[in-house]
C-alpha atoms as a PDB file:
ATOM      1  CA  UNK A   1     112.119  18.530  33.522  1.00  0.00           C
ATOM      2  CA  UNK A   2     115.772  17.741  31.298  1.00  0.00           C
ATOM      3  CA  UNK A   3     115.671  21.443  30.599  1.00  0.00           C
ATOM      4  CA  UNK A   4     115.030  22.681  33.905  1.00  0.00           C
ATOM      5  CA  UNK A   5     118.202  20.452  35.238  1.00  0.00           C
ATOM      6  CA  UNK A   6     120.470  21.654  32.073  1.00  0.00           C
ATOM      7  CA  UNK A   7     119.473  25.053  33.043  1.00  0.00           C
ATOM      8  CA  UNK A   8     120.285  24.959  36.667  1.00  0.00           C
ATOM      9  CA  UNK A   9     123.243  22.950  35.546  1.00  0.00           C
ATOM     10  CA  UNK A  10     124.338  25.728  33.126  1.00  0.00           C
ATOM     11  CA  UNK A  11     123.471  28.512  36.002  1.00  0.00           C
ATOM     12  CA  UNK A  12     125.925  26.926  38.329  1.00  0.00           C
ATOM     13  CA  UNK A  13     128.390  26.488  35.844  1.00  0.00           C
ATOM     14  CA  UNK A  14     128.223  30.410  35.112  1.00  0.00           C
ATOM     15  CA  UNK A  15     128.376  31.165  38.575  1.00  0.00           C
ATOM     16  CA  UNK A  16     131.807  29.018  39.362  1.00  0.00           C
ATOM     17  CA  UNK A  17     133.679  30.052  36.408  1.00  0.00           C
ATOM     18  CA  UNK A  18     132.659  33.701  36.910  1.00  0.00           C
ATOM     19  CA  UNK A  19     133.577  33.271  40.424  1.00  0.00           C
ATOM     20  CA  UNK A  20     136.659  31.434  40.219  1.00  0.00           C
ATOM     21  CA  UNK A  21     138.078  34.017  37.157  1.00  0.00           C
ATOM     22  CA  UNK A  22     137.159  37.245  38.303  1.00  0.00           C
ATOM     23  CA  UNK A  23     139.478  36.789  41.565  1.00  0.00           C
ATOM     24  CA  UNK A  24     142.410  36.271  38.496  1.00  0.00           C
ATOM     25  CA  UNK A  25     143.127  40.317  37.580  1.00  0.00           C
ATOM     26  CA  UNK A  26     141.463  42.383  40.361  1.00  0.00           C
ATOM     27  CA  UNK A  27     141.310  45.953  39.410  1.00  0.00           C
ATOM     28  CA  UNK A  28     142.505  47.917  42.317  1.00  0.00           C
ATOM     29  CA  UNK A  29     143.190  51.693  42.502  1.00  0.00           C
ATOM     30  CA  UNK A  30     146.975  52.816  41.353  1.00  0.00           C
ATOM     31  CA  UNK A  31     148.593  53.697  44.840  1.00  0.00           C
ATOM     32  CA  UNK A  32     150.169  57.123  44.659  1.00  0.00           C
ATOM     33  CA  UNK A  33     154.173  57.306  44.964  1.00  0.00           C
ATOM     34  CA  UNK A  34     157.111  60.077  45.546  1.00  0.00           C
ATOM     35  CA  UNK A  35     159.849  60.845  43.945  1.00  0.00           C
ATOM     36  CA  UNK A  36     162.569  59.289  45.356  1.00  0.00           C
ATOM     37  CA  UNK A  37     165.767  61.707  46.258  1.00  0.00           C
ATOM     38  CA  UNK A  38     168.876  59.892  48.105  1.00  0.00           C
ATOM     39  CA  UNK A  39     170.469  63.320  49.609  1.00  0.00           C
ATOM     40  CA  UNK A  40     174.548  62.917  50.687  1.00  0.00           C
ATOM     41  CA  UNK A  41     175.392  64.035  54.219  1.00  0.00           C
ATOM     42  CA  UNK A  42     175.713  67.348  54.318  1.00  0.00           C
ATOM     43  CA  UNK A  43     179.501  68.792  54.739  1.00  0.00           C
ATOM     44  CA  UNK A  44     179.454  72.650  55.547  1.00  0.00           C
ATOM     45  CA  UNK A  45     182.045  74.914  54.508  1.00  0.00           C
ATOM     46  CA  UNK A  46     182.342  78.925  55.170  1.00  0.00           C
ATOM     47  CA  UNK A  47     181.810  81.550  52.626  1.00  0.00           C
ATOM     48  CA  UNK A  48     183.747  84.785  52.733  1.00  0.00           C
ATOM     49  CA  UNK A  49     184.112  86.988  50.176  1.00  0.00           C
ATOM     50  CA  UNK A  50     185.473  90.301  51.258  1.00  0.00           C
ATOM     51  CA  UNK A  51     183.075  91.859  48.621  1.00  0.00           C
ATOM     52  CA  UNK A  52     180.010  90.810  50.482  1.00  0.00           C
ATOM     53  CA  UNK A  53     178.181  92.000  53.389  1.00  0.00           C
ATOM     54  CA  UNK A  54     177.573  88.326  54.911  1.00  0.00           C
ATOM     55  CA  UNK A  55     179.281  85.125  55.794  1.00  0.00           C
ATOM     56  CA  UNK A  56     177.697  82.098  56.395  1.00  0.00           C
ATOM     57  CA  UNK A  57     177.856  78.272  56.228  1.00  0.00           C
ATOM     58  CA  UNK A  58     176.513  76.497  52.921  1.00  0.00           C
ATOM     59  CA  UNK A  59     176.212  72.486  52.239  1.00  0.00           C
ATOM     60  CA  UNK A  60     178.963  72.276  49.626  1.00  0.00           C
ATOM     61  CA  UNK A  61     178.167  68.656  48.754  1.00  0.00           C
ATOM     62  CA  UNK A  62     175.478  69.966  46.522  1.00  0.00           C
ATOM     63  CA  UNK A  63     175.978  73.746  46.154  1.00  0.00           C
ATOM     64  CA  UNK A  64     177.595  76.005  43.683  1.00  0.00           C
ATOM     65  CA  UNK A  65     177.555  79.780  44.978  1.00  0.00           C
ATOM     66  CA  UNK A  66     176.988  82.744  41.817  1.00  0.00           C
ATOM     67  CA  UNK A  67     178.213  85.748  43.213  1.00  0.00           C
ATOM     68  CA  UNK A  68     175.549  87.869  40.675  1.00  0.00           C
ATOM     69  CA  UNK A  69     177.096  91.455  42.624  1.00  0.00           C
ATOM     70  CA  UNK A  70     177.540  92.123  46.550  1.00  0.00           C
ATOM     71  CA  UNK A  71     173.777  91.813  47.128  1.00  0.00           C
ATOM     72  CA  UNK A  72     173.024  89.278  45.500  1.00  0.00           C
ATOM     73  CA  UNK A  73     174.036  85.763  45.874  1.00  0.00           C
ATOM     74  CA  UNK A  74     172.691  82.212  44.287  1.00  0.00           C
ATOM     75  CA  UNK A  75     173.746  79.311  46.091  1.00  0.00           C
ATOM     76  CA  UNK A  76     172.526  76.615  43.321  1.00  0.00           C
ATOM     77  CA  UNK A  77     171.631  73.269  43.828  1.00  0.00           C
ATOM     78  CA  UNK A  78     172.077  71.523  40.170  1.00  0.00           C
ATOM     79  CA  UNK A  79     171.507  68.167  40.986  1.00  0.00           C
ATOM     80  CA  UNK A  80     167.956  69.109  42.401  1.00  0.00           C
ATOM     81  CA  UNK A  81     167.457  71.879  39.909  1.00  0.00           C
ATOM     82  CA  UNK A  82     166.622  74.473  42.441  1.00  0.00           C
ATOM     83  CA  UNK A  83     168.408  77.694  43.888  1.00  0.00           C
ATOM     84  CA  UNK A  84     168.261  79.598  46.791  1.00  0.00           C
ATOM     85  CA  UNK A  85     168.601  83.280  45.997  1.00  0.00           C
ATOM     86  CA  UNK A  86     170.090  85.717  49.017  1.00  0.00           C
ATOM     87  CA  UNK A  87     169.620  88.979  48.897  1.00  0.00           C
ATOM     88  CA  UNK A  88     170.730  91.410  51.035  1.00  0.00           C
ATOM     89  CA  UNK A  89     171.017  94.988  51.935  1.00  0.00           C
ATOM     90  CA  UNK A  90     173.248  97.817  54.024  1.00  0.00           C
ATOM     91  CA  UNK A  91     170.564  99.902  55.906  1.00  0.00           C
ATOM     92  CA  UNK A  92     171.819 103.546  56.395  1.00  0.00           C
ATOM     93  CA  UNK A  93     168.131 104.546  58.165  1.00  0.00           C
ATOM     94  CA  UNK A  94     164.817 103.120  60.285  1.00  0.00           C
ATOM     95  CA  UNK A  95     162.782 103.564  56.971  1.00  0.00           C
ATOM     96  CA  UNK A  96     165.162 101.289  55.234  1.00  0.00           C
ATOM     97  CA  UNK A  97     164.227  98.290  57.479  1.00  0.00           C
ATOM     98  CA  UNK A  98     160.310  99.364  57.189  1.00  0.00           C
ATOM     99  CA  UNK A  99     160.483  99.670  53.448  1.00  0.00           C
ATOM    100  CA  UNK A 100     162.563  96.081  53.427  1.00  0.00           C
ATOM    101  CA  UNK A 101     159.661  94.372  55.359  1.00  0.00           C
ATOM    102  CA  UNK A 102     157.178  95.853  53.340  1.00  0.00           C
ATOM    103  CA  UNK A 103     158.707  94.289  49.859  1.00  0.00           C
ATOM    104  CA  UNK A 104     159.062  90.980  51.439  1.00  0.00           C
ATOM    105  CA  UNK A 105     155.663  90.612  52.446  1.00  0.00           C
ATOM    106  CA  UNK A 106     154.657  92.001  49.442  1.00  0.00           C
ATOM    107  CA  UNK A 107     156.526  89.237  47.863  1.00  0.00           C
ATOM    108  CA  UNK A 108     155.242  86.786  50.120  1.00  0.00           C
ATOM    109  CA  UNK A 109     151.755  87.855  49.290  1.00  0.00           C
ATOM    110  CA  UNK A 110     151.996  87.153  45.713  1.00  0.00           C
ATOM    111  CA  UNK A 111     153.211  83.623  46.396  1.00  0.00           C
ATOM    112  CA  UNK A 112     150.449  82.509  48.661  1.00  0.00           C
ATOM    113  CA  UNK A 113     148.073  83.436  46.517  1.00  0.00           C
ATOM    114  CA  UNK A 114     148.316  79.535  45.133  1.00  0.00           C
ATOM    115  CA  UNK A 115     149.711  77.988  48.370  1.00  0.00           C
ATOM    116  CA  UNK A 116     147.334  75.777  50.534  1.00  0.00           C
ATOM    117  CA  UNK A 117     148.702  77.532  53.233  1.00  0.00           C
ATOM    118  CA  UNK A 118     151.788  79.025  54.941  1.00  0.00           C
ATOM    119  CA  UNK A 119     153.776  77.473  58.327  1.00  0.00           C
ATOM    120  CA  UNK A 120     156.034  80.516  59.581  1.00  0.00           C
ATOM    121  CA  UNK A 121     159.060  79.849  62.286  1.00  0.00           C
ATOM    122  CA  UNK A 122     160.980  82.528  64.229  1.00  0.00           C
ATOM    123  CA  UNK A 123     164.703  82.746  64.337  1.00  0.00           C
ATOM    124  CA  UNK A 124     166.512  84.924  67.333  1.00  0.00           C
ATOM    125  CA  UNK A 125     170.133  84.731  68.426  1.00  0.00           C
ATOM    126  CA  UNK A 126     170.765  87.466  70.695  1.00  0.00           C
ATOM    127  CA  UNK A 127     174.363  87.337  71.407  1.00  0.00           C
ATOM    128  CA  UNK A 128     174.938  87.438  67.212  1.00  0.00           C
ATOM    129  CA  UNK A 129     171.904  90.266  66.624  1.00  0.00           C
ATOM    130  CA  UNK A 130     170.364  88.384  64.193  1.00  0.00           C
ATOM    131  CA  UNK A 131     166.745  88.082  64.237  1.00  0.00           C
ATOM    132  CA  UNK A 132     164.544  86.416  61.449  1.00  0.00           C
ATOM    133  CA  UNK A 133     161.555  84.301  59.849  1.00  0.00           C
ATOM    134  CA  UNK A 134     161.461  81.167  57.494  1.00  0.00           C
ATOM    135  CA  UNK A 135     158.079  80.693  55.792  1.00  0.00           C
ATOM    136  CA  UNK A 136     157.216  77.401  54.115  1.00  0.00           C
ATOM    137  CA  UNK A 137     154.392  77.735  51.318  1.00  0.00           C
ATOM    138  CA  UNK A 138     152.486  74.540  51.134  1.00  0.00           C
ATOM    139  CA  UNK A 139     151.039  73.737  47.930  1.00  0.00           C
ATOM    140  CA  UNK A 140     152.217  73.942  44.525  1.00  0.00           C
ATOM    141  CA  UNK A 141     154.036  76.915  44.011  1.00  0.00           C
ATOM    142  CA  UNK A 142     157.420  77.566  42.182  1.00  0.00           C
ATOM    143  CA  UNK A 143     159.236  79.421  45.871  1.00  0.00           C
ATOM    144  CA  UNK A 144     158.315  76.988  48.483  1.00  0.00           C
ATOM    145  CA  UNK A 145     160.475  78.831  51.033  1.00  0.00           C
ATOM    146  CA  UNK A 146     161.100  81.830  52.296  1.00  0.00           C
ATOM    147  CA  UNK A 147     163.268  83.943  54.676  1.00  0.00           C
ATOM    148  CA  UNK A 148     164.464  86.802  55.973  1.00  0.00           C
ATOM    149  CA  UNK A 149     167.330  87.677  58.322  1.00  0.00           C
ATOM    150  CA  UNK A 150     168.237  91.550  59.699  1.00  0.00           C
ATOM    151  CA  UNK A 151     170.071  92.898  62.543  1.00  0.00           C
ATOM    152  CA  UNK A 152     167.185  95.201  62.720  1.00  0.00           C
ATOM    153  CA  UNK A 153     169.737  98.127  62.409  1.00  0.00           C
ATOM    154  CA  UNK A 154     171.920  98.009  59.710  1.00  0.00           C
ATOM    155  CA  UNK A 155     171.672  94.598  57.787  1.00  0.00           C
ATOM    156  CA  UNK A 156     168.393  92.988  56.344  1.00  0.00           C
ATOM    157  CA  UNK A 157     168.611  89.581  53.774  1.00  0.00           C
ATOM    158  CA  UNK A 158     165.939  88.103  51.767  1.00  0.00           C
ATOM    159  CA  UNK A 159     165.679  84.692  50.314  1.00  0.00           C
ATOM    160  CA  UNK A 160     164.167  82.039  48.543  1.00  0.00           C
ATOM    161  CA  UNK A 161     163.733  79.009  47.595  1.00  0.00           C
ATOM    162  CA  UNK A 162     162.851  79.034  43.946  1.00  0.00           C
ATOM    163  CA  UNK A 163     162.487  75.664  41.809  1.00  0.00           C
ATOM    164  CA  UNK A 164     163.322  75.358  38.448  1.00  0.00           C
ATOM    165  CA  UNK A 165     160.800  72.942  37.250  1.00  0.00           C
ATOM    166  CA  UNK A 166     157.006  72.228  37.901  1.00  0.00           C
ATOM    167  CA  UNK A 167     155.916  69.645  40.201  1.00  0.00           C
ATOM    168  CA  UNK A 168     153.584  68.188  43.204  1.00  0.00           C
ATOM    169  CA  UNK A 169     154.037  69.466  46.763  1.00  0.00           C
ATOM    170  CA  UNK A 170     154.000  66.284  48.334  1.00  0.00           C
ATOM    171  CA  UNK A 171     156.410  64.621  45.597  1.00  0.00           C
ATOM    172  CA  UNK A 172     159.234  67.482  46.282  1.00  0.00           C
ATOM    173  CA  UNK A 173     158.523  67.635  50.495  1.00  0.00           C
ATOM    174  CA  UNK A 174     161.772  65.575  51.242  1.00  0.00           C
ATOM    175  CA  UNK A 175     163.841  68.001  49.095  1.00  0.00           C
ATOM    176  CA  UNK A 176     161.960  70.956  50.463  1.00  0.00           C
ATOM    177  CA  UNK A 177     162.724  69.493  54.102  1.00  0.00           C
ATOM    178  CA  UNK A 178     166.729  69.005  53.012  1.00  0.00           C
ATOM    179  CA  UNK A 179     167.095  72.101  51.530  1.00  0.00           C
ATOM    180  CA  UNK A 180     164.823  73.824  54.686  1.00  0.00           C
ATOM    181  CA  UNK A 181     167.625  72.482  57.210  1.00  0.00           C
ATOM    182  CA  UNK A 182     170.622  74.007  55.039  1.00  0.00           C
ATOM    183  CA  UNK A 183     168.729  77.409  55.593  1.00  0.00           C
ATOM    184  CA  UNK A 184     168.662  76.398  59.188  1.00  0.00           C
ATOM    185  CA  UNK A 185     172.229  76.315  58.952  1.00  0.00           C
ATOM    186  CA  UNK A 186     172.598  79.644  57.308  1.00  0.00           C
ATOM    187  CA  UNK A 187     170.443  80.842  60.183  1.00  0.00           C
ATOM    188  CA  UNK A 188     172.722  80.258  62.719  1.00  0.00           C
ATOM    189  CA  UNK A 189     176.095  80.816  60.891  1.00  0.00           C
ATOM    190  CA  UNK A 190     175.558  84.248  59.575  1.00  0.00           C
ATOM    191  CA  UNK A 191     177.900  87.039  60.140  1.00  0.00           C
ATOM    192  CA  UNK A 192     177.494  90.465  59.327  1.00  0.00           C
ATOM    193  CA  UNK A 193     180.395  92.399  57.512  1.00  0.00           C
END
């Protein structure tokens, strides 16, 4: 009968102590984080050079233009280690605008391949002739965006987004998102030379 009571006694004792430390160091899943990016306001300045064949508006609190030749033009972004690349092209024929779509999507082809999918946005401003589209690749790929801008007659510019470093889709989305709006800004600034 004594052992009986110790064991019940010894059962009850196993049972509070387990109880009252297991609820000490809880093993709970890590949460997932982003990277956190504190982005300046934005202050716009105009780019003119009289050897290229656009102007435009680019966020000079962050950017530093390369002027690589008169097609080609890297506004980099060193503190986020990413550039956008323009590149752009005099059309003397129909063809030429044909055979300019046809490489972009190309292009664009290549990158999706990885992507978890692709959003796509029109641009039109009449008055200015300048007609467009901005792509966003979801997923982890190293060009997360891009565009293309053309008068449809004489002018047509490529670009992209290209990152200079590996990383997670939803850790860079604020930076895509920041960058995204200077293009936005591009967009509606650009003037044909």
């Amino acid at each position: 009968m004594r052992i009986i009571k110790m064991n019940k006694f010894f059962l009850l004792f196993i049972i509070a102590y387990s109880i009252f430390f297991s609820c000490e160091n809880s093993l709970l899943p890590k949460q997932s984080g982003f990277l956190k990016m504190d982005f300046k306001d934005p202050k716009y300045k105009i780019f003119e050079d009289e050897n290229s064949l656009i102007d435009f508006y680019y966020n000079s609190s962050f950017v530093d233009i390369e002027i690589k030749n008169p097609q080609i033009i890297s506004l980099q972004y060193p503190e986020f280690n990413l550039s956008m690349d323009l590149f752009s092209d005099n059309m003397r024929e129909r063809k030429d605008l044909d055979n300019n779509l046809t490489d972009f999507s190309l292009i664009l082809d290549t990158h999706s391949i990885r992507s978890n999918g692709i959003i796509m946005r029109e641009y039109e401003n009449i008055d200015k002739k300048v007609y467009g589209k901005l792509f966003e690749i979801t997923g982890d790929v190293a060009s997360p965006i891009k565009f293309y801008l053309t008068d449809s007659v004489s002018n047509f510019i490529s670009g992209s987004i290209n990152l200079k470093f590996k990383s997670k889709y939803d850790s860079i989305y604020p930076l895509i998102q920041y960058v995204k709006n200077d293009i936005l800004v591009l967009f509606q600034s650009i003037n044909w030379n």
